[in-house]
N, C-alpha and C. Protein backbone atom coordinates (compact mmCIF):
# COMPACT_ATOMS: atom_id res chain seq x y z
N UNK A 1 15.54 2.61 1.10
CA UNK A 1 14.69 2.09 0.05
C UNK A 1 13.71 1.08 0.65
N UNK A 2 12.89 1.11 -0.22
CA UNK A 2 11.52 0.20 0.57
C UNK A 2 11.32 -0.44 -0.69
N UNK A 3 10.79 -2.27 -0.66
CA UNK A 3 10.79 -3.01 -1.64
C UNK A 3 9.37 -3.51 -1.35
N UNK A 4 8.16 -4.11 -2.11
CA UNK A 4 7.44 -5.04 -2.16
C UNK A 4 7.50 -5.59 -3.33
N UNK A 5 7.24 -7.39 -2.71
CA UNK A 5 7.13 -8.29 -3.67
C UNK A 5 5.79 -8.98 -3.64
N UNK A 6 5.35 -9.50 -4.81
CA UNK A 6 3.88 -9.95 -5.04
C UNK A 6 3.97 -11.18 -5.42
N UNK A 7 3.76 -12.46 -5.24
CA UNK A 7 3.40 -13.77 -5.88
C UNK A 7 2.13 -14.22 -5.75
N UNK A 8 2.12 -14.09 -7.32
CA UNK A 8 0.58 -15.26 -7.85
C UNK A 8 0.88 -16.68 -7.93
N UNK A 9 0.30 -17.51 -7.55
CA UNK A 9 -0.18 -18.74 -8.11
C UNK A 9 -1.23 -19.14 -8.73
N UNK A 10 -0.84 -19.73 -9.65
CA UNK A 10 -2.54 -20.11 -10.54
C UNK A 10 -2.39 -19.53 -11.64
N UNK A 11 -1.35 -19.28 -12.52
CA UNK A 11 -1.72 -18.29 -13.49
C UNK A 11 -1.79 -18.88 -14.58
N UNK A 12 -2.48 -18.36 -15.37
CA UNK A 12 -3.73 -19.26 -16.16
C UNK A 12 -2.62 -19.08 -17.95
N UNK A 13 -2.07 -17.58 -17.91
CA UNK A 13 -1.69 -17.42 -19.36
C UNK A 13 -0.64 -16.25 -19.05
N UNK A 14 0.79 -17.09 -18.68
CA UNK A 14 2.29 -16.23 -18.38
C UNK A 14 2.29 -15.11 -19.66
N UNK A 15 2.17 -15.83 -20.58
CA UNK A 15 2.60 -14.58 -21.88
C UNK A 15 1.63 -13.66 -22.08
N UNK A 16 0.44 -13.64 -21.61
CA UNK A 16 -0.76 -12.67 -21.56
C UNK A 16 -0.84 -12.45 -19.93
N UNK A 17 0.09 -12.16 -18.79
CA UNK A 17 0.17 -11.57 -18.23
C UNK A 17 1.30 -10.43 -18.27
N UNK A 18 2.02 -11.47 -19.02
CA UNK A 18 3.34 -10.00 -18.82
C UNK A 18 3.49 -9.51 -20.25
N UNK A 19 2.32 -9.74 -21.09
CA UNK A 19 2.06 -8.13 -22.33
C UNK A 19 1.26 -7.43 -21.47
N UNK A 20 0.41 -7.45 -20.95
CA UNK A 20 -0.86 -6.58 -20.30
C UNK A 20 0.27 -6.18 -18.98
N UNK A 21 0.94 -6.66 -18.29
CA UNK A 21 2.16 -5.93 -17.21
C UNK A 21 2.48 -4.53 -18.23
N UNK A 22 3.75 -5.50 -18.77
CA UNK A 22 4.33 -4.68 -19.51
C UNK A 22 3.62 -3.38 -20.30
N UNK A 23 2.61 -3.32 -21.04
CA UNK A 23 1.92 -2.34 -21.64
C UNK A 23 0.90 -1.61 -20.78
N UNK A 24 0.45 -2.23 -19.71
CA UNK A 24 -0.59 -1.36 -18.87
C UNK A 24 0.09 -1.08 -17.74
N UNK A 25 0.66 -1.62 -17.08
CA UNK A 25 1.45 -1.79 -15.43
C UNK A 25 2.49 -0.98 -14.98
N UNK A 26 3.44 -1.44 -15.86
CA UNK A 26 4.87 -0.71 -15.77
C UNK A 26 4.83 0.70 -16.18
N UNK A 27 4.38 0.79 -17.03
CA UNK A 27 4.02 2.74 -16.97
C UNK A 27 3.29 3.04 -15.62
N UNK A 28 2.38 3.25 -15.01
CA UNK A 28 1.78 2.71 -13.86
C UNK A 28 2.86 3.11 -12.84
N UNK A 29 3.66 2.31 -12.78
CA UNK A 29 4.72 2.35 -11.49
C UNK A 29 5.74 3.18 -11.84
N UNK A 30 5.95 3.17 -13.14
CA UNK A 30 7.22 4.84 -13.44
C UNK A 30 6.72 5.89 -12.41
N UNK A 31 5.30 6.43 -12.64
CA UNK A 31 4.52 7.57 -12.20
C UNK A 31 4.75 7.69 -10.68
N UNK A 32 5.08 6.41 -10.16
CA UNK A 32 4.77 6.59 -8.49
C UNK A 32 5.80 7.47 -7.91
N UNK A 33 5.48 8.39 -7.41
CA UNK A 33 6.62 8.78 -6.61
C UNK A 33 8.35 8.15 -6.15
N UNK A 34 8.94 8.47 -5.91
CA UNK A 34 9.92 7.82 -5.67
C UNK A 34 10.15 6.25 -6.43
N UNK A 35 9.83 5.86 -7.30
CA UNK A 35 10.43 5.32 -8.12
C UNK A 35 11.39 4.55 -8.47
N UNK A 36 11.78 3.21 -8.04
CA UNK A 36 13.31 3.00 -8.46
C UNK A 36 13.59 1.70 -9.58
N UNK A 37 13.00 0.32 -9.42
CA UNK A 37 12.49 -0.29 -10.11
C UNK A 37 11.60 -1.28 -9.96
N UNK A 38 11.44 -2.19 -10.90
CA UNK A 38 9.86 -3.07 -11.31
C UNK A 38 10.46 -4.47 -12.08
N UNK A 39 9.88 -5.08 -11.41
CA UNK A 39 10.57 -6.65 -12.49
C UNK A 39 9.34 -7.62 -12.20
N UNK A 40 8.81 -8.17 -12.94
CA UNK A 40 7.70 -9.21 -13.19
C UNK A 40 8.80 -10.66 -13.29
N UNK A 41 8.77 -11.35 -12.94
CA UNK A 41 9.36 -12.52 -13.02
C UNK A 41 8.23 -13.63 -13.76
N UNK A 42 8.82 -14.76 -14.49
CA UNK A 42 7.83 -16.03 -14.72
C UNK A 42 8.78 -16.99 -14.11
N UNK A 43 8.26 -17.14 -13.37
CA UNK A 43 8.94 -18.39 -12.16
C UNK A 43 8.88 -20.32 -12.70
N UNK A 44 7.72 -19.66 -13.68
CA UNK A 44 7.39 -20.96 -13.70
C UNK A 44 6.16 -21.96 -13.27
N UNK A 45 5.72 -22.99 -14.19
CA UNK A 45 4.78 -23.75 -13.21
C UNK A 45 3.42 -23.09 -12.54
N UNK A 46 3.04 -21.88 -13.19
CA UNK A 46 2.01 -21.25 -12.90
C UNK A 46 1.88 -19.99 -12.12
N UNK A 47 3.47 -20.02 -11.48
CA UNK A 47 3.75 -18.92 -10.53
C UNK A 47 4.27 -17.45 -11.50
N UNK A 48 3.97 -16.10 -11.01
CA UNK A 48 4.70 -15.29 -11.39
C UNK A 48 5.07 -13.98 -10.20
N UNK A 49 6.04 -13.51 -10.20
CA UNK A 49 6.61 -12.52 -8.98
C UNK A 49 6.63 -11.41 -9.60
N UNK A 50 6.24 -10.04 -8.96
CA UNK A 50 7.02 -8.74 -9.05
C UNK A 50 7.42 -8.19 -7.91
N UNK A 51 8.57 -7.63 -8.52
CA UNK A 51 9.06 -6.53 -7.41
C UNK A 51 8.97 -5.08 -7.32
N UNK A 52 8.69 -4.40 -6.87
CA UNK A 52 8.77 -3.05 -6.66
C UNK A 52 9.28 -2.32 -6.19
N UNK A 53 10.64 -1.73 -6.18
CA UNK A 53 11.54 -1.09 -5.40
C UNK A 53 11.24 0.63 -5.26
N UNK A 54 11.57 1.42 -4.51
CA UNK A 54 11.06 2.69 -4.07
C UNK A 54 12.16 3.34 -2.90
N UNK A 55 11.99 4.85 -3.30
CA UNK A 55 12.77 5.16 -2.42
C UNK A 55 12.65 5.87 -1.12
N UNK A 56 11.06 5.37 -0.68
CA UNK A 56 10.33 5.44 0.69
C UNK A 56 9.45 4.33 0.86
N UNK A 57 8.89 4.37 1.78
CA UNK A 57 7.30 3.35 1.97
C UNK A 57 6.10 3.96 1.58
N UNK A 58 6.19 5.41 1.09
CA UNK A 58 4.97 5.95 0.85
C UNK A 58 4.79 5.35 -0.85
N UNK A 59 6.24 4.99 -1.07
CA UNK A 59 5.95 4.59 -2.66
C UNK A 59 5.07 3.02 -2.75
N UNK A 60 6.07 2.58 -1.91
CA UNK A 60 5.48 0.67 -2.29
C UNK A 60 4.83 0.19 -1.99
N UNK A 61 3.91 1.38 -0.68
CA UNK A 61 2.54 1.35 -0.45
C UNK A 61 1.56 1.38 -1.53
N UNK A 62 1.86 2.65 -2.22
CA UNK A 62 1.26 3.05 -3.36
C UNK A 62 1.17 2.10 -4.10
N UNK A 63 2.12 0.71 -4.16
CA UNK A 63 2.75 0.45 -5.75
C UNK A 63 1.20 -1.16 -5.55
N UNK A 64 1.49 -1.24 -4.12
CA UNK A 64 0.39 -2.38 -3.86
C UNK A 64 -0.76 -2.08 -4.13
N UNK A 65 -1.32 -1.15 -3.52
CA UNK A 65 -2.67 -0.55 -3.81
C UNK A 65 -2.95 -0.55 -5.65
N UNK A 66 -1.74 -0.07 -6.30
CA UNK A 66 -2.23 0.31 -7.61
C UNK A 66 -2.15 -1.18 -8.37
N UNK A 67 -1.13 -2.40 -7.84
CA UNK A 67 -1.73 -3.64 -8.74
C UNK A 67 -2.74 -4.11 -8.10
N UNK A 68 -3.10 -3.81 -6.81
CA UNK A 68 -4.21 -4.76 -6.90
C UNK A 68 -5.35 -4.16 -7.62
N UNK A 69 -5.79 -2.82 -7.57
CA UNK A 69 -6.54 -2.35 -8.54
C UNK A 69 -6.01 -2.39 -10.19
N UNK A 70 -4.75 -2.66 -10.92
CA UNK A 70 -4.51 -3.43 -12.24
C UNK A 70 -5.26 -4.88 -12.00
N UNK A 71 -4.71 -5.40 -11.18
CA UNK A 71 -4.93 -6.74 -11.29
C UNK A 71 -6.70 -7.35 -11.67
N UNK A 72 -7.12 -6.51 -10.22
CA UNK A 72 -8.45 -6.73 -10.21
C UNK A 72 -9.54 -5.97 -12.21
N UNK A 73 -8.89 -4.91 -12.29
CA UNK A 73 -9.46 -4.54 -13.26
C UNK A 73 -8.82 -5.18 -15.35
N UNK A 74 -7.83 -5.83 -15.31
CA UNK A 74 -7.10 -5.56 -16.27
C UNK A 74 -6.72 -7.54 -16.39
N UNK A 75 -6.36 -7.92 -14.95
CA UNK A 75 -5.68 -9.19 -15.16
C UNK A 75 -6.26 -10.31 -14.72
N UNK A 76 -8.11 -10.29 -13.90
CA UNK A 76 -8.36 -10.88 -12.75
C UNK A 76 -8.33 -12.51 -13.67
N UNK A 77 -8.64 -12.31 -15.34
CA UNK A 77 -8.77 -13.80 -15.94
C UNK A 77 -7.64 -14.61 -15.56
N UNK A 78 -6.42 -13.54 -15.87
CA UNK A 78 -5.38 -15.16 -15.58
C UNK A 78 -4.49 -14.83 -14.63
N UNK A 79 -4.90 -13.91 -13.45
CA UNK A 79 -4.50 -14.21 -12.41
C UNK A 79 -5.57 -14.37 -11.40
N UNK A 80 -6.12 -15.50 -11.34
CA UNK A 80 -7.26 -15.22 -10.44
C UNK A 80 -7.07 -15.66 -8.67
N UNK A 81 -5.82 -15.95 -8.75
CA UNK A 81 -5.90 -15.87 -7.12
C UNK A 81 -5.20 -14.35 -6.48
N UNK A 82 -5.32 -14.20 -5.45
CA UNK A 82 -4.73 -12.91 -4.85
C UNK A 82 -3.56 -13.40 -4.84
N UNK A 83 -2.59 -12.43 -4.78
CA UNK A 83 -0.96 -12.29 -4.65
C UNK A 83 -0.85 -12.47 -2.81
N UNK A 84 0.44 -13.24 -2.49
CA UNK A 84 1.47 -13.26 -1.44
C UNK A 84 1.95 -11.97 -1.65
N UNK A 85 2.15 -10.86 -0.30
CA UNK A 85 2.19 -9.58 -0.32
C UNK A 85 3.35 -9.83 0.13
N UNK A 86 4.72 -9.55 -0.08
CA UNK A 86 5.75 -9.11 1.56
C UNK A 86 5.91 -7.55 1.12
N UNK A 87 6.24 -6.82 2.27
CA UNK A 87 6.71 -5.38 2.08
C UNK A 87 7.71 -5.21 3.35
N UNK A 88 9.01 -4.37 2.81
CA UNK A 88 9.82 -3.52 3.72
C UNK A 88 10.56 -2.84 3.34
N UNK A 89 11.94 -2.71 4.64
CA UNK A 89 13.01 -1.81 4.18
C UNK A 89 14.09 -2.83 3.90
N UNK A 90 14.20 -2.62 2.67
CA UNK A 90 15.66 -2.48 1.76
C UNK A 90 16.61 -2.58 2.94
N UNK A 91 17.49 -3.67 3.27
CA UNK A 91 18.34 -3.41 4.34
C UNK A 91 19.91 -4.03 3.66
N UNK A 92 19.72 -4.32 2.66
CA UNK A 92 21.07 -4.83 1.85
C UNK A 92 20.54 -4.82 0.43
N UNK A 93 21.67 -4.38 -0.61
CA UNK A 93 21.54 -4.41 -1.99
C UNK A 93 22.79 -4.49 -2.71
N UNK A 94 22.82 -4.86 -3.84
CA UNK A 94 24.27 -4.61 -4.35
C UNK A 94 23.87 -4.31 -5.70
């Protein structure tokens, strides 16, 4: 399994990011190939995280490419800084 995680800072309006996630996004990432799951976090304090789990790298490749094109098109008001990218392999889970 291959995971990427995304953190924003700066976010302008938590509850009007994760209706527009939730209703535009997460359908979005069902579609991707290999598929496994998706979690938006509110961290708090302006920060918010997602994860993207997959069951190759061709997925969570995909999964980056497609928020930053959500983001840029759908969320850029209240997330306006770019996301902290990490990506890999899944090497422990429970």
């Amino acid at each position: 399994m291959y995971a990427a995680v995304r953190r924003y800072e700066g976010v302008t309006d938590a509850a009007e990011a994760a209706r527009l996630v939730n209703e535009g996004f997460v359908p979005l990432m069902r579609q991707v190939s290999g598929f496994v799951a998706y979690y938006w976090i509110d961290a708090g304090d302006g920060v918010m995280v997602s994860t993207s789990v997959f069951q190759d790298r061709a997925g969570a490749e995909e999964s980056v490419a497609r928020a930053a094109d959500f983001v840029r098109d759908n969320l850029a008001s209240v997330l306006p800084h770019p996301p902290e990218v990490t990506a890999g392999e899944v090497v422990a889970s429970a």
